[in-house]
N, C-alpha and C. Protein backbone atom coordinates (compact mmCIF):
# COMPACT_ATOMS: atom_id res chain seq x y z
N UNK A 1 76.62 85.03 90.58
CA UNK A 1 77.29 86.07 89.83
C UNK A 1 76.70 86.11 88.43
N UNK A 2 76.45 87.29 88.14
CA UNK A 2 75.83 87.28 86.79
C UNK A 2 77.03 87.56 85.83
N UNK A 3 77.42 86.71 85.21
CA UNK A 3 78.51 87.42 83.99
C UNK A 3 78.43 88.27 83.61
N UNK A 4 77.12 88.57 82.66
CA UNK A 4 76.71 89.39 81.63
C UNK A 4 76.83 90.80 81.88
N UNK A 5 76.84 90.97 83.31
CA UNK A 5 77.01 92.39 83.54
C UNK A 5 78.82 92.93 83.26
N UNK A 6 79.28 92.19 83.06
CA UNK A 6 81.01 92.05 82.93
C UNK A 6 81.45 91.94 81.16
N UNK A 7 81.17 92.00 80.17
CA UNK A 7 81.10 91.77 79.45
C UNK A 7 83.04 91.50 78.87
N UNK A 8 83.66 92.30 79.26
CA UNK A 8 84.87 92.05 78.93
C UNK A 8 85.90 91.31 80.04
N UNK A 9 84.86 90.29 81.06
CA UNK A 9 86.02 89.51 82.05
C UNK A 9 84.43 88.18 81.99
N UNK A 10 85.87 87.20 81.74
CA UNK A 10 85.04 85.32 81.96
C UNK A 10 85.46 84.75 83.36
N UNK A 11 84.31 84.06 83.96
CA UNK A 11 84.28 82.97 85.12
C UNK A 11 85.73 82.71 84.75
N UNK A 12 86.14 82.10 83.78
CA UNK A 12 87.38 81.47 83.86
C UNK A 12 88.20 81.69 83.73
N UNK A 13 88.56 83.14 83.48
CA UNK A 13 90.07 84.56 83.25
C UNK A 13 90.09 84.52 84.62
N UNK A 14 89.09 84.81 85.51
CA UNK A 14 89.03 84.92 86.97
C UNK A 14 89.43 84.30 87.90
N UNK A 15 89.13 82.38 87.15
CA UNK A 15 89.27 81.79 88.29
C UNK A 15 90.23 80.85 89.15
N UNK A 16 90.45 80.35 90.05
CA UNK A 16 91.68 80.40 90.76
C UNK A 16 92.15 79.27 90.02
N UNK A 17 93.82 79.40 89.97
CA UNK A 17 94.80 78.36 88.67
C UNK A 17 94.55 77.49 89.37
N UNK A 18 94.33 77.52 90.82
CA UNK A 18 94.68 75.79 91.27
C UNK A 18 93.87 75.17 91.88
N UNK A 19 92.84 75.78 92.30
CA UNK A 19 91.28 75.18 92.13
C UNK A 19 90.35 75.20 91.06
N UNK A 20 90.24 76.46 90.19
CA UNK A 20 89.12 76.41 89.43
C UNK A 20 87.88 76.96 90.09
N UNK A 21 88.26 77.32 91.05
CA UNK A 21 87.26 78.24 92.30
C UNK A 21 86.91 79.54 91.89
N UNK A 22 85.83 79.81 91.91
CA UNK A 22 85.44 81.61 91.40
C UNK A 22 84.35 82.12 91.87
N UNK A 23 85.05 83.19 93.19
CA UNK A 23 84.19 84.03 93.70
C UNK A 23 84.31 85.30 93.84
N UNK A 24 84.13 85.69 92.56
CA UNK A 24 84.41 86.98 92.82
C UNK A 24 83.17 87.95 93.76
N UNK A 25 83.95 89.03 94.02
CA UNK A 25 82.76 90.08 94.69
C UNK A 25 82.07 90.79 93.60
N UNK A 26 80.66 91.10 94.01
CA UNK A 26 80.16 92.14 92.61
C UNK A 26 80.61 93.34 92.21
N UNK A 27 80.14 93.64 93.34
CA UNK A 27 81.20 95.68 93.81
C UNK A 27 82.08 95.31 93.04
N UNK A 28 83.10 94.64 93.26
CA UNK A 28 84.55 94.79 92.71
C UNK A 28 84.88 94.68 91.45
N UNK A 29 83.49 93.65 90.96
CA UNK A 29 83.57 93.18 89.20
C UNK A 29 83.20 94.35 88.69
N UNK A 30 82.00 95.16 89.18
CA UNK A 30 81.60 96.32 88.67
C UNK A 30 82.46 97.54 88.76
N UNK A 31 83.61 97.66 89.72
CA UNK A 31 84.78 98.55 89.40
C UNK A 31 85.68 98.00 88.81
N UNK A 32 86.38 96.77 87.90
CA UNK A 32 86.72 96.17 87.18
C UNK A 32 86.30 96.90 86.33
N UNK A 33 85.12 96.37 85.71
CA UNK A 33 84.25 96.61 84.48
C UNK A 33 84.52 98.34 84.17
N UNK A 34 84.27 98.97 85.00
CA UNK A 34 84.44 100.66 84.91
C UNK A 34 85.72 100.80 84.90
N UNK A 35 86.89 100.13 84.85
CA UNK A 35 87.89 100.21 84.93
C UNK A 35 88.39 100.06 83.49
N UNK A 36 87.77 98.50 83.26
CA UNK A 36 88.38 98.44 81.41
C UNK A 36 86.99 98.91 80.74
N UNK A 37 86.65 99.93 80.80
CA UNK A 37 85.64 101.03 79.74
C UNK A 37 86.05 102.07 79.90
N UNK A 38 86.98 102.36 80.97
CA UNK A 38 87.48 103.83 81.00
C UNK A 38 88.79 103.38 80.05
N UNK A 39 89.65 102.37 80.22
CA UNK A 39 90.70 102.60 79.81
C UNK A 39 90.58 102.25 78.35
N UNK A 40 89.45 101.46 77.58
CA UNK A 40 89.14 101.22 76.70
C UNK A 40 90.04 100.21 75.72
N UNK A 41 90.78 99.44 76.22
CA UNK A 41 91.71 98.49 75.60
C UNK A 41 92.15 96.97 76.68
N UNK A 42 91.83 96.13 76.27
CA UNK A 42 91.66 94.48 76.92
C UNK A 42 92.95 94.58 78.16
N UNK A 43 92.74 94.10 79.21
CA UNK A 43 93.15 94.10 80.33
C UNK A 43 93.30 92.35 80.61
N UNK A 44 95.00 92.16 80.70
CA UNK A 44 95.46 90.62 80.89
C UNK A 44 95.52 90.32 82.57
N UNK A 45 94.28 89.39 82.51
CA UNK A 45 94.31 89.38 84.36
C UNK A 45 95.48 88.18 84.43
N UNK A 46 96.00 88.44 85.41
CA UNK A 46 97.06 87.51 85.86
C UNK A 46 96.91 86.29 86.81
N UNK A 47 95.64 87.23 87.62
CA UNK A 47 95.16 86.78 88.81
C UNK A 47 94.03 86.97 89.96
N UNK A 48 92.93 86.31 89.81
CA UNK A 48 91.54 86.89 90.12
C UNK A 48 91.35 86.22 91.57
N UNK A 49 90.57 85.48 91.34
CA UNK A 49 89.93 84.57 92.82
C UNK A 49 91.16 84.00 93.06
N UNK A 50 91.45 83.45 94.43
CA UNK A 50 92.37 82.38 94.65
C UNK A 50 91.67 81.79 96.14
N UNK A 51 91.56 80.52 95.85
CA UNK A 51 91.37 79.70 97.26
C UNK A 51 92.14 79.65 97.86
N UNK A 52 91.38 80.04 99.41
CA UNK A 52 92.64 79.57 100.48
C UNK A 52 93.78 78.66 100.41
N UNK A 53 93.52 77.75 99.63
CA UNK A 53 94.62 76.80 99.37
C UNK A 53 95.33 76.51 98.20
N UNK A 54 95.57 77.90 97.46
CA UNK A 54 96.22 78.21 96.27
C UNK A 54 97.72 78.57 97.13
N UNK A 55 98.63 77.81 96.48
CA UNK A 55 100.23 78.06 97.40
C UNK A 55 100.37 79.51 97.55
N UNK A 56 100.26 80.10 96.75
CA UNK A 56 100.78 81.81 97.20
C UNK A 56 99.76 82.12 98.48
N UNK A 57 98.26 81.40 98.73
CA UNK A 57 97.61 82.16 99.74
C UNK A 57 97.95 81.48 100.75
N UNK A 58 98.45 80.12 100.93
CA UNK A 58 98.49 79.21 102.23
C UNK A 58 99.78 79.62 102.43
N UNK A 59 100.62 80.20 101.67
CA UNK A 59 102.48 80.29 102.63
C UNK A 59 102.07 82.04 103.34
N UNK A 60 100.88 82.43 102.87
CA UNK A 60 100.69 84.06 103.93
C UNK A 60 100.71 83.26 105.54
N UNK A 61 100.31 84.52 106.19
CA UNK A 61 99.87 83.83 107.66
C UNK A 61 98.74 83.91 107.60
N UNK A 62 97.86 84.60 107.09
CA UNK A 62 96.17 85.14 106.74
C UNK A 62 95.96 85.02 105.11
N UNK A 63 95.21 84.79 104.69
CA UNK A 63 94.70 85.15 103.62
C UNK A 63 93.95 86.04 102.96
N UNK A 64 95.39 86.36 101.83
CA UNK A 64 94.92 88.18 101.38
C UNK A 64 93.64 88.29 100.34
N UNK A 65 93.10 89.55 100.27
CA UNK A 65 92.30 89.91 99.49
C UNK A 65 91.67 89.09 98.36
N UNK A 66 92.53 88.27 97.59
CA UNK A 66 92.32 87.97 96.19
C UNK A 66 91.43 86.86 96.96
N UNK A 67 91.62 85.81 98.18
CA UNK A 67 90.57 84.89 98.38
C UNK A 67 88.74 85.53 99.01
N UNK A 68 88.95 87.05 98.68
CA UNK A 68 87.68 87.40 99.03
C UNK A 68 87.12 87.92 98.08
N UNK A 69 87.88 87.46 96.97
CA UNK A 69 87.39 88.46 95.43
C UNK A 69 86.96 89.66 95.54
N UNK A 70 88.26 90.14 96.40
CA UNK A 70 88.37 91.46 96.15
C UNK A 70 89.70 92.30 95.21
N UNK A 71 90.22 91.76 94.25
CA UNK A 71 91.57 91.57 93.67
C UNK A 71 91.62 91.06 92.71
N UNK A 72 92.98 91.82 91.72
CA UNK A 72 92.88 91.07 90.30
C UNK A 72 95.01 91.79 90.34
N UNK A 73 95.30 90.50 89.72
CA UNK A 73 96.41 91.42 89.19
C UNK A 73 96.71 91.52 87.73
N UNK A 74 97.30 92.15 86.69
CA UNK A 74 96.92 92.78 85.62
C UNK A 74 98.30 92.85 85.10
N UNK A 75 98.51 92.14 84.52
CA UNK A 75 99.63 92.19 83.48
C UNK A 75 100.14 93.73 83.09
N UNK A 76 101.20 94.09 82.59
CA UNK A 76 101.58 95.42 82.38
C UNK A 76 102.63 96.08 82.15
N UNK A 77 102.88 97.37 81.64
CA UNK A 77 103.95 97.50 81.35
C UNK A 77 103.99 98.57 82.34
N UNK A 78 105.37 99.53 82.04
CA UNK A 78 105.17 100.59 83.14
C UNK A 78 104.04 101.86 82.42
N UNK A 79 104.14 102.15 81.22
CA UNK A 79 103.51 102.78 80.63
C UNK A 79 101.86 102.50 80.82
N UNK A 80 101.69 101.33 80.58
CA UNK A 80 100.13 101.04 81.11
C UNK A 80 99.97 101.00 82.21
N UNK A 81 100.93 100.74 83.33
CA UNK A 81 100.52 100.58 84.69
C UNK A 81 100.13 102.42 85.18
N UNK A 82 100.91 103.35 84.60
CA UNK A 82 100.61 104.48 84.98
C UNK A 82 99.05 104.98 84.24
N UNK A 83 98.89 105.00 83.90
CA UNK A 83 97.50 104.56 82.83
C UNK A 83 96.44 104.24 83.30
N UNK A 84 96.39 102.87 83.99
CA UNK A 84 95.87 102.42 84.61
C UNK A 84 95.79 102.69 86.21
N UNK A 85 96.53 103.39 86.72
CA UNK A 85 96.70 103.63 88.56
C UNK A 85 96.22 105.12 88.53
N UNK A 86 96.24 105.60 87.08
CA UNK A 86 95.67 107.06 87.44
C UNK A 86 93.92 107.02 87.32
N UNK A 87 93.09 105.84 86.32
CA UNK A 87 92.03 105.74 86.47
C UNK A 87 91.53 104.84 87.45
N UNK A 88 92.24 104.14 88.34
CA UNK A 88 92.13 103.26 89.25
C UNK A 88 91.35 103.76 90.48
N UNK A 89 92.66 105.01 90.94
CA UNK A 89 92.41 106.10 92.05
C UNK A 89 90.99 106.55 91.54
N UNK A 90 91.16 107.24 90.48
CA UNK A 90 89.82 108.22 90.06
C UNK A 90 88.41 107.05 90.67
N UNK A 91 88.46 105.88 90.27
CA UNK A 91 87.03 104.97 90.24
C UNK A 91 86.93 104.51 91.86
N UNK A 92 88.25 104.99 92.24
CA UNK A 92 87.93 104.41 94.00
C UNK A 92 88.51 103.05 94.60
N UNK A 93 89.40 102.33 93.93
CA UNK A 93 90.16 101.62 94.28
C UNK A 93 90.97 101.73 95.30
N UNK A 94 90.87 100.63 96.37
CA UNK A 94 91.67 101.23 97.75
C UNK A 94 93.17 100.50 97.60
N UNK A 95 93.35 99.60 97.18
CA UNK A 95 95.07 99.07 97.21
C UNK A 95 95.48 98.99 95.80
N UNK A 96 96.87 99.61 95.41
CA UNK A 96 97.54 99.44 94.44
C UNK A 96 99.01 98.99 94.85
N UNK A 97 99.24 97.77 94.02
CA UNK A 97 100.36 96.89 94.16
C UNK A 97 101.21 97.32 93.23
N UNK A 98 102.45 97.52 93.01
CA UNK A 98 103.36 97.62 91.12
C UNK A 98 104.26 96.74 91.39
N UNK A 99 104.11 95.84 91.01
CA UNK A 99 105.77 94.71 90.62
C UNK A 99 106.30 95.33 89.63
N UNK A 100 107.53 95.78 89.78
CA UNK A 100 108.11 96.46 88.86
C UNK A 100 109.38 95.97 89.16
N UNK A 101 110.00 95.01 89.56
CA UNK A 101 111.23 94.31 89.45
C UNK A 101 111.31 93.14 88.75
N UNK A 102 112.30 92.35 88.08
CA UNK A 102 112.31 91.58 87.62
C UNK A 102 111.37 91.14 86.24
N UNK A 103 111.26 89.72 86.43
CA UNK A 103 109.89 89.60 85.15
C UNK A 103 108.62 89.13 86.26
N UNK A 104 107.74 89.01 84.81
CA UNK A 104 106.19 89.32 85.30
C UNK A 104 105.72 90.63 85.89
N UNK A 105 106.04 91.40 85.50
CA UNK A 105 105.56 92.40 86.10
C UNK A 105 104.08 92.89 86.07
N UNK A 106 103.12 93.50 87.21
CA UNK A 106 101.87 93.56 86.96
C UNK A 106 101.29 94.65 88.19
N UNK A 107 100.00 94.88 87.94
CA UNK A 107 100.00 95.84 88.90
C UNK A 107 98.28 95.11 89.61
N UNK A 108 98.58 95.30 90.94
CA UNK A 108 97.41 95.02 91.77
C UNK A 108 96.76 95.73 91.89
N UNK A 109 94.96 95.56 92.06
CA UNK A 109 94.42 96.35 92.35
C UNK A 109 93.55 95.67 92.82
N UNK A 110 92.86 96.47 94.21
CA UNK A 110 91.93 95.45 95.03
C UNK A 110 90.78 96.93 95.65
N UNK A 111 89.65 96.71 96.10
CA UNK A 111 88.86 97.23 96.66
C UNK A 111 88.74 96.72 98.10
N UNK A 112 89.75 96.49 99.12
CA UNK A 112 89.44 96.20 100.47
C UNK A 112 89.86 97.32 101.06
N UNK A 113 88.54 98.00 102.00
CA UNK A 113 88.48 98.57 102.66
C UNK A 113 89.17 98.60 104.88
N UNK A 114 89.36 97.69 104.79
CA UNK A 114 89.21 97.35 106.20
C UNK A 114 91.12 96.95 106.97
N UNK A 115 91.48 96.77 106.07
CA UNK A 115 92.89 96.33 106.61
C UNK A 115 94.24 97.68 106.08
N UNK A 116 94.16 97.65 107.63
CA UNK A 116 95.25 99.03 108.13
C UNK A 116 96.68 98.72 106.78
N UNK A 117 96.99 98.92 105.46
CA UNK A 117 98.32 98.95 105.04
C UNK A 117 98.18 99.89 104.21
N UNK A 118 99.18 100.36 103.48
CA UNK A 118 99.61 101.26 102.69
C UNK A 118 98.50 101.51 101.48
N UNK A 119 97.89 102.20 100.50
CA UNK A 119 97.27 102.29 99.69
C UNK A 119 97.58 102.17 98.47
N UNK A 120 98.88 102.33 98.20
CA UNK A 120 100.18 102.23 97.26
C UNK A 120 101.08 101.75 97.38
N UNK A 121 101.84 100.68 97.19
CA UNK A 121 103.06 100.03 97.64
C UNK A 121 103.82 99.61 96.27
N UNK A 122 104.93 99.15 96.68
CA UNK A 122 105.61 98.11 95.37
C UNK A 122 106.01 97.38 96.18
N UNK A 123 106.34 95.84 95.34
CA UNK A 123 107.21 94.32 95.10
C UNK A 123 108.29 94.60 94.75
């Protein structure tokens, strides 16, 4: 992975809390990257790579997206999340997540093409 082409996301914003594991996909860094230049203001990742054996991916039955670095989740408000899901769509992003209950709220966004679910959902 070449960083440098990423200029506003680090190996280590990315990489998984409980390994330290970081693989992201390129495609995906490079719609990242077009993502915070369109929106033009710093983007708080929550959550980038995760190894199969990061607790949120081992209690799935499969392991989702974020262990194929295809996924980031993004800190947010509702005001930025709309902000952000309208240039999301535009750049070609196929899944959008909104936690919009409770705290932590954040919004997913992943480039996987291949698995039959919703394109838009909420938590």
């Amino acid at each position: 992975m070449r960083w440098e082409n990423y200029p506003n996301f680090t190996e280590k914003e990315l990489a998984c809390t409980f390994t330290g594991k970081c693989f992201m996909n390129e495609h995906f860094m490079g719609k990242l990257q077009e993502l915070r230049t369109a929106y033009g203001k710093p983007l708080i990742i929550t959550s980038g790579f995760r190894d199969p054996k990061h607790p949120v991916e081992a209690s799935k039955k499969r392991p989702g997206v974020h262990t194929r670095g295809l996924a980031v989740d993004i800190a947010c408000d509702g005001q930025q999340a709309y902000k952000l899901i309208r240039l999301a769509i535009n750049l070609g992003f196929k899944g959008i997540g909104i936690k919009q209950k409770g705290s932590g709220r954040f919004l997913h966004l992943d480039t996987y093409e291949q698995d039959p679910r919703p394109n838009i959902w909420s938590y």
